[in-house]
C-alpha atoms as a PDB file:
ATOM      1  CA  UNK A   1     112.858  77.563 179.251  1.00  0.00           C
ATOM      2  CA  UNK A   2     116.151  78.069 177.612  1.00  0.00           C
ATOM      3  CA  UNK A   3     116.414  80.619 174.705  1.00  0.00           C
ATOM      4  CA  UNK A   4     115.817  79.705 171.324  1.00  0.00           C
ATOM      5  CA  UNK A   5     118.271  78.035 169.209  1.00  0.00           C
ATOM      6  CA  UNK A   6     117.214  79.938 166.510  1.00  0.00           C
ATOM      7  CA  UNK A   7     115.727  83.505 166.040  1.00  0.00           C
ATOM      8  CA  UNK A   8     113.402  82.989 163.264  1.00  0.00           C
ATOM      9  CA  UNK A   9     110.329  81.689 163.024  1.00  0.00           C
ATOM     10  CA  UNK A  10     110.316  77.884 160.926  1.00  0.00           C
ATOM     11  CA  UNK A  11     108.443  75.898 159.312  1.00  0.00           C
ATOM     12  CA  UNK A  12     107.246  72.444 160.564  1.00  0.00           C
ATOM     13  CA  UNK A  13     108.548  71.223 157.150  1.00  0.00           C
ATOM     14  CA  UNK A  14     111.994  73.312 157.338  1.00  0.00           C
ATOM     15  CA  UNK A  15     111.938  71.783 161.271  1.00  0.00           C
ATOM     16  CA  UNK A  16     111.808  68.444 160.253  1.00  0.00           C
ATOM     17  CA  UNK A  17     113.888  68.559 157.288  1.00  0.00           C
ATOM     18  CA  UNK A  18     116.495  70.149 159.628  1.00  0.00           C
ATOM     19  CA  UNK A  19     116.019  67.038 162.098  1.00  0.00           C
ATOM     20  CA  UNK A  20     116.682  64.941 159.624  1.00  0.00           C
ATOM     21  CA  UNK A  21     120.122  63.550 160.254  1.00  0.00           C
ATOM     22  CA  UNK A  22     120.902  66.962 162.307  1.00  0.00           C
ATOM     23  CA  UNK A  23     124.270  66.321 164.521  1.00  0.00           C
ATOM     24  CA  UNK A  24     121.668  68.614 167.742  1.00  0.00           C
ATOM     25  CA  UNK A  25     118.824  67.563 167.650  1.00  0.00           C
ATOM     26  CA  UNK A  26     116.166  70.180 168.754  1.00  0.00           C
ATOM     27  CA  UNK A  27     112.425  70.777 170.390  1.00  0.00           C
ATOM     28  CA  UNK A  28     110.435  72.917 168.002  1.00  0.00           C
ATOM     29  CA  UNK A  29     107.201  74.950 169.709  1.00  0.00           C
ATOM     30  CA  UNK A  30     105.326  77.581 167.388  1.00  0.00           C
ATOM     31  CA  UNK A  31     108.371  78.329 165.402  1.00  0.00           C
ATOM     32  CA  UNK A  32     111.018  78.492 167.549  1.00  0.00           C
ATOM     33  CA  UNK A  33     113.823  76.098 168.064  1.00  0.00           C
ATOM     34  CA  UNK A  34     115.283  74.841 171.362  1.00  0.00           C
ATOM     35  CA  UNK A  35     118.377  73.007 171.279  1.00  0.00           C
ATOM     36  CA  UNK A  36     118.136  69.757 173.633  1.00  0.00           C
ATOM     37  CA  UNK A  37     121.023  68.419 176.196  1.00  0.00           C
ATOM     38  CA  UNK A  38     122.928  65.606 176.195  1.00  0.00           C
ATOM     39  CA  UNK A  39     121.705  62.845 178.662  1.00  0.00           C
ATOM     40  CA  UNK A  40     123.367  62.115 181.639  1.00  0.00           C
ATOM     41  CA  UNK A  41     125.266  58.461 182.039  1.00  0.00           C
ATOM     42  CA  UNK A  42     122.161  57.727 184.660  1.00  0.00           C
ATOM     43  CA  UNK A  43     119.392  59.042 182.512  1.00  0.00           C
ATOM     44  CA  UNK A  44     120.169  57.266 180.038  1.00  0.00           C
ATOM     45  CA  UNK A  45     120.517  53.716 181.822  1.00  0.00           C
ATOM     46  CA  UNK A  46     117.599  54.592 183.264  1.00  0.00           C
ATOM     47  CA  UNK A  47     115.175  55.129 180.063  1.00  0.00           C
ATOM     48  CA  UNK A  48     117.226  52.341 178.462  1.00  0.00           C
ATOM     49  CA  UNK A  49     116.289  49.669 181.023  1.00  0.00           C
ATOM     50  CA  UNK A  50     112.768  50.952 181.009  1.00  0.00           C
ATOM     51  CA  UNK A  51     113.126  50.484 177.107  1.00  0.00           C
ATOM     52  CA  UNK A  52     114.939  46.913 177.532  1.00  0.00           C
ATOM     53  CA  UNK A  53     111.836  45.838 180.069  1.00  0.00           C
ATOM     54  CA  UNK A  54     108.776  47.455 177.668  1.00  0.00           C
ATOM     55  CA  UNK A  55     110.191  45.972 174.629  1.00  0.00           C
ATOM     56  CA  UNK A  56     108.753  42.582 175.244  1.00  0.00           C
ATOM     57  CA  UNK A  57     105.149  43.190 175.782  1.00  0.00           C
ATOM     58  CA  UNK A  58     105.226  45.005 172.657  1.00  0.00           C
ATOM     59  CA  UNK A  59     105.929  42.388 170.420  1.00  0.00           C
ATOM     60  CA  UNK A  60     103.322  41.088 167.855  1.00  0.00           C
ATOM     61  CA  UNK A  61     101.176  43.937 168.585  1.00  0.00           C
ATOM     62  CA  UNK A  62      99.664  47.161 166.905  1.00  0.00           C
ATOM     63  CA  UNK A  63     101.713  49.329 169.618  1.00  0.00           C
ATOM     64  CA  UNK A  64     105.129  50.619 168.826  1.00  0.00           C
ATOM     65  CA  UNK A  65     107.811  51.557 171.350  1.00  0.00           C
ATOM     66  CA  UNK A  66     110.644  54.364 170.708  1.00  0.00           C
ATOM     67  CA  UNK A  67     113.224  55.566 173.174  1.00  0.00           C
ATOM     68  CA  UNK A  68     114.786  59.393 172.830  1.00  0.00           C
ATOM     69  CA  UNK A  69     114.927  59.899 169.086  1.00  0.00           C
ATOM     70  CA  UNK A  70     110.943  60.273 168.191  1.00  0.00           C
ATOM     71  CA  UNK A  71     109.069  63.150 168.364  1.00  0.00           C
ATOM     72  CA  UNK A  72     105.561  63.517 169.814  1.00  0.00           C
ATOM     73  CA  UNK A  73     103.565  66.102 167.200  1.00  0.00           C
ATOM     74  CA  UNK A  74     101.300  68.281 169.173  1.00  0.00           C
ATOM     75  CA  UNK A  75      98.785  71.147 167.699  1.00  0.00           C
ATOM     76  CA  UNK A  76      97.543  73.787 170.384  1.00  0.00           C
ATOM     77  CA  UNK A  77      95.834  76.902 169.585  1.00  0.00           C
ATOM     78  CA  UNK A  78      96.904  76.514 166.043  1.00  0.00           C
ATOM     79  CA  UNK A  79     100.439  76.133 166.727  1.00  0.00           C
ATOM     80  CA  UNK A  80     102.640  73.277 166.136  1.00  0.00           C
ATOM     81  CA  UNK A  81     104.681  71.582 168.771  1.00  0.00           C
ATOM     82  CA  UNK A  82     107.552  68.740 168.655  1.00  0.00           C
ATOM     83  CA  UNK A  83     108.774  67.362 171.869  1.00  0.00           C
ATOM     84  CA  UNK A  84     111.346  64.504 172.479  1.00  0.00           C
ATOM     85  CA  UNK A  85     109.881  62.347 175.183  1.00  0.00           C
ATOM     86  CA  UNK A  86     112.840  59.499 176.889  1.00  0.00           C
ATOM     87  CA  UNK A  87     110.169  56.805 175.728  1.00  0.00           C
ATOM     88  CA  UNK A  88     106.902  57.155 173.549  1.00  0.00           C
ATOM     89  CA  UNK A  89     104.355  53.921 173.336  1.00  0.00           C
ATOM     90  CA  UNK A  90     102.039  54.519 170.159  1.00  0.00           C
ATOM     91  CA  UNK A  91      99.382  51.794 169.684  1.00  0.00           C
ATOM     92  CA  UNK A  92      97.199  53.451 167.023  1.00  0.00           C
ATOM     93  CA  UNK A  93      98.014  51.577 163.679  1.00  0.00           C
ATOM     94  CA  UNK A  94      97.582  54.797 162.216  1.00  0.00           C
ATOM     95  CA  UNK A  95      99.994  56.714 163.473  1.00  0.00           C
ATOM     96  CA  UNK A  96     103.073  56.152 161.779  1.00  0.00           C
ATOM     97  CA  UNK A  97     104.438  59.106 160.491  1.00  0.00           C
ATOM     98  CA  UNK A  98     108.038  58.494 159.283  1.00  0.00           C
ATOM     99  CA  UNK A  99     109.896  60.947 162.113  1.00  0.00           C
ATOM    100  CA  UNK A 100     106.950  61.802 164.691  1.00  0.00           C
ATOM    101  CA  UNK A 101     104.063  60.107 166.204  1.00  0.00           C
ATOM    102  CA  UNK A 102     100.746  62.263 166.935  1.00  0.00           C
ATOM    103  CA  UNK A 103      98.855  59.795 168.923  1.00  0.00           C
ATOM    104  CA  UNK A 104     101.095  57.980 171.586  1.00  0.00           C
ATOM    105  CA  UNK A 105      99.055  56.074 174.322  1.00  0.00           C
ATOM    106  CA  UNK A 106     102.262  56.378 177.381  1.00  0.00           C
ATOM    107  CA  UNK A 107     104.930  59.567 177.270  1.00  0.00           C
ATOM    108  CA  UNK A 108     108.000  58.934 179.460  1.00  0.00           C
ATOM    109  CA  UNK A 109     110.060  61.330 181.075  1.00  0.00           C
ATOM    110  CA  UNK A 110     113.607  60.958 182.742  1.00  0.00           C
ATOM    111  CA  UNK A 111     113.828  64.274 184.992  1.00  0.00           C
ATOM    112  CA  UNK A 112     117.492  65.794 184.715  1.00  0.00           C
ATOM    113  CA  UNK A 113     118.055  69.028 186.913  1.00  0.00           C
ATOM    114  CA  UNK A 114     117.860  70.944 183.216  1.00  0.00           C
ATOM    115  CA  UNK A 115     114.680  69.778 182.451  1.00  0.00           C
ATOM    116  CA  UNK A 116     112.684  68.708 185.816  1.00  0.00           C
ATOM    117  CA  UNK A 117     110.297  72.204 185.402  1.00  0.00           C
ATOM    118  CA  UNK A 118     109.679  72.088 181.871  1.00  0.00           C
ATOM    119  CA  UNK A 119     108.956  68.338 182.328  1.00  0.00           C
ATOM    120  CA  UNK A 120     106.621  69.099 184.803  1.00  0.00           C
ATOM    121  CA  UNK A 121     104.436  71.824 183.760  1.00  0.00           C
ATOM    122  CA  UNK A 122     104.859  72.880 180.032  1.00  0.00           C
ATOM    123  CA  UNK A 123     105.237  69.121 178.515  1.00  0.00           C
ATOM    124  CA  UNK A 124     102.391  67.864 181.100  1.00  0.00           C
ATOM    125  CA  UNK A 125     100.147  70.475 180.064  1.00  0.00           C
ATOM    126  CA  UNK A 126     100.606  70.156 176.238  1.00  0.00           C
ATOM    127  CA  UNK A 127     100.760  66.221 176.242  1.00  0.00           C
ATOM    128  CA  UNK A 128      97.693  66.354 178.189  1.00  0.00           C
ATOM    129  CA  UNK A 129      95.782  67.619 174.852  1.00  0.00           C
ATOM    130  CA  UNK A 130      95.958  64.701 173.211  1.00  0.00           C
ATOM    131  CA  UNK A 131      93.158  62.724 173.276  1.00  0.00           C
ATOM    132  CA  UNK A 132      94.847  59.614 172.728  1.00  0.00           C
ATOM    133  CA  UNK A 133      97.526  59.908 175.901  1.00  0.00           C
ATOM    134  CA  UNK A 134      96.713  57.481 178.950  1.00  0.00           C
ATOM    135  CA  UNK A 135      99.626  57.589 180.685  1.00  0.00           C
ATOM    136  CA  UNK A 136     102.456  60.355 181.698  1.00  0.00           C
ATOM    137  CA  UNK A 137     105.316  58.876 183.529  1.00  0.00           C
ATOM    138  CA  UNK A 138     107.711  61.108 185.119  1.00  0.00           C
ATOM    139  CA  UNK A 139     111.063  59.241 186.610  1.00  0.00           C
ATOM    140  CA  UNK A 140     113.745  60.845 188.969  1.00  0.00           C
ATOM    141  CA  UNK A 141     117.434  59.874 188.586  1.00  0.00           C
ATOM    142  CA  UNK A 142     118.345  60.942 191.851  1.00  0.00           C
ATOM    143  CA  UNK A 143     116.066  58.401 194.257  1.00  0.00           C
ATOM    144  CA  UNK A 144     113.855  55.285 193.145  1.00  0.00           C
ATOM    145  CA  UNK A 145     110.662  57.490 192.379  1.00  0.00           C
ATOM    146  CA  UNK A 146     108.401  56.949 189.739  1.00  0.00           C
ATOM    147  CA  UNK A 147     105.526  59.197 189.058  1.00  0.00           C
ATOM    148  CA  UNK A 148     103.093  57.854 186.902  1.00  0.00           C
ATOM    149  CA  UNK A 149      99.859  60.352 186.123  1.00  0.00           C
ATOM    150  CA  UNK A 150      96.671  58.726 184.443  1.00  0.00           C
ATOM    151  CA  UNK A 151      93.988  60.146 182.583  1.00  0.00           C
ATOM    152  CA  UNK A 152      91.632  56.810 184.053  1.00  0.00           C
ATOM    153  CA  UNK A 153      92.624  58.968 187.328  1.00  0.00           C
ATOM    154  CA  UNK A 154      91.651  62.500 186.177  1.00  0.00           C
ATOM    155  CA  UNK A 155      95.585  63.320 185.888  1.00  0.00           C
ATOM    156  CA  UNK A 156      96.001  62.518 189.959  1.00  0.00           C
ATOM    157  CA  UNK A 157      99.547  60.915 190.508  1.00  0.00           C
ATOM    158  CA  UNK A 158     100.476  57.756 191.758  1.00  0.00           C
ATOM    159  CA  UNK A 159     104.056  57.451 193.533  1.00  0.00           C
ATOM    160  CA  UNK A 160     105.918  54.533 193.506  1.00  0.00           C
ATOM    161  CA  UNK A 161     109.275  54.277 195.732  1.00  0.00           C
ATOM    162  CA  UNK A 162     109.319  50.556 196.193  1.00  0.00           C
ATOM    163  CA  UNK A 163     108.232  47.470 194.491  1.00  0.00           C
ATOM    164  CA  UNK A 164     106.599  46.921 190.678  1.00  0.00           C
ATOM    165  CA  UNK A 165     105.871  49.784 188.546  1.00  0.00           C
ATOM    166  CA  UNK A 166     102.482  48.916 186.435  1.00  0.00           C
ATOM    167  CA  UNK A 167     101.251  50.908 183.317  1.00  0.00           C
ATOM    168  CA  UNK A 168      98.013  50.256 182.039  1.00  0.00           C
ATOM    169  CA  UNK A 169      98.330  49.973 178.570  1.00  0.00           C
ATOM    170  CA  UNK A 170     101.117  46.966 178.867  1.00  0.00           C
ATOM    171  CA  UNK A 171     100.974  43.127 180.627  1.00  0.00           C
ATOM    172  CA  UNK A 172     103.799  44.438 182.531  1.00  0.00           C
ATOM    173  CA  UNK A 173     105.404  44.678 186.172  1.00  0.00           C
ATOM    174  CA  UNK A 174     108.498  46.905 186.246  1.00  0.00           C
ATOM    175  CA  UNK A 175     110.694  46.321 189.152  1.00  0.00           C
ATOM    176  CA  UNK A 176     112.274  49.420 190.848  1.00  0.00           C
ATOM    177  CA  UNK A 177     115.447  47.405 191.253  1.00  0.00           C
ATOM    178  CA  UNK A 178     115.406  46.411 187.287  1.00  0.00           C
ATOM    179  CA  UNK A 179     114.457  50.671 186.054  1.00  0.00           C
ATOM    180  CA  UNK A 180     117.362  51.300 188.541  1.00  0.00           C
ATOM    181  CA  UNK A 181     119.624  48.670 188.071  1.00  0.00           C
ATOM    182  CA  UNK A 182     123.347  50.194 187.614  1.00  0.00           C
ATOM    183  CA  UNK A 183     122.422  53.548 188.497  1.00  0.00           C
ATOM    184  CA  UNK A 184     121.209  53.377 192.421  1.00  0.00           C
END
């Protein structure tokens, strides 16, 4: 993981009030801040057309969809933990904290070179905690590969490398071709 940002320890409070309207926007995780990178040209086309597809089957429901700029609020072991997922689906009317959500049914990550280990281990394990996760979706931006892991599955993976992606929690069939369109 890259070094913190910053060498104290903050407060959740002092995080978020820092967030707030912050030109670098940052991951916080028991105190300690870690600035994020930019997004590539092709990560973000990709977790924009996954955005532009989603969109529609959210309409006129309880669920809300968000794309880069909401945080997912974690607690483990008594610490606090704020992580910028590429896409965040929260259906719990509940949960709607002004700049995080706590309960999010689908987490999406874009994997970027930067970002493909923590993506894979430390975010899986701590998004894994909450209760209220389904669905942890995992996308490369080098080759049409979607990897979508499902707590209905006891975490196992499904690939997909061709054809419709399908999440559970929304009436929708992603085509590869439309999550890679202008980028593959």
């Amino acid at each position: 993981m890259p070094q913190p940002a910053h060498q104290t320890t903050l407060t959740v409070d002092a995080y978020l009030a820092g967030e707030d309207g912050a030109d670098q926007r940052h991951e916080y995780v028991a105190g300690q801040l870690y600035a994020m990178t930019s997004a590539s040209a092709r990560h973000a086309l990709i977790a924009g057309n996954l955005f532009a597809a989603l969109r529609p089957c959210v309409r006129r429901t309880s669920c809300q969809l968000f794309i880069n700029d909401m945080k997912v609020h974690l607690r483990i072991d008594g610490q606090d933990l704020f992580y910028y997922p590429d896409l965040l689906l929260s259906c719990d009317p509940q949960d709607r904290e002004t700049y995080f959500r706590s309960r999010p049914c689908l987490l999406v990550e874009v994997l970027s070179e930067s970002t493909e280990r923590i993506d894979r281990r430390e975010k899986f394990w701590a998004y894994r905690s909450l209760p209220s996760l389904q669905e942890y979706v995992l996308i490369s931006q080098t080759e049409r590969r979607v990897e979508i892991y499902r707590r209905s599955a006891d975490w196992g993976c499904e690939t997909v490398t061709a054809g419709d992606l399908r999440l559970g929690r929304l009436p929708a069939e992603i085509s590869l071709e439309t999550l890679y369109e202008d980028v593959l």
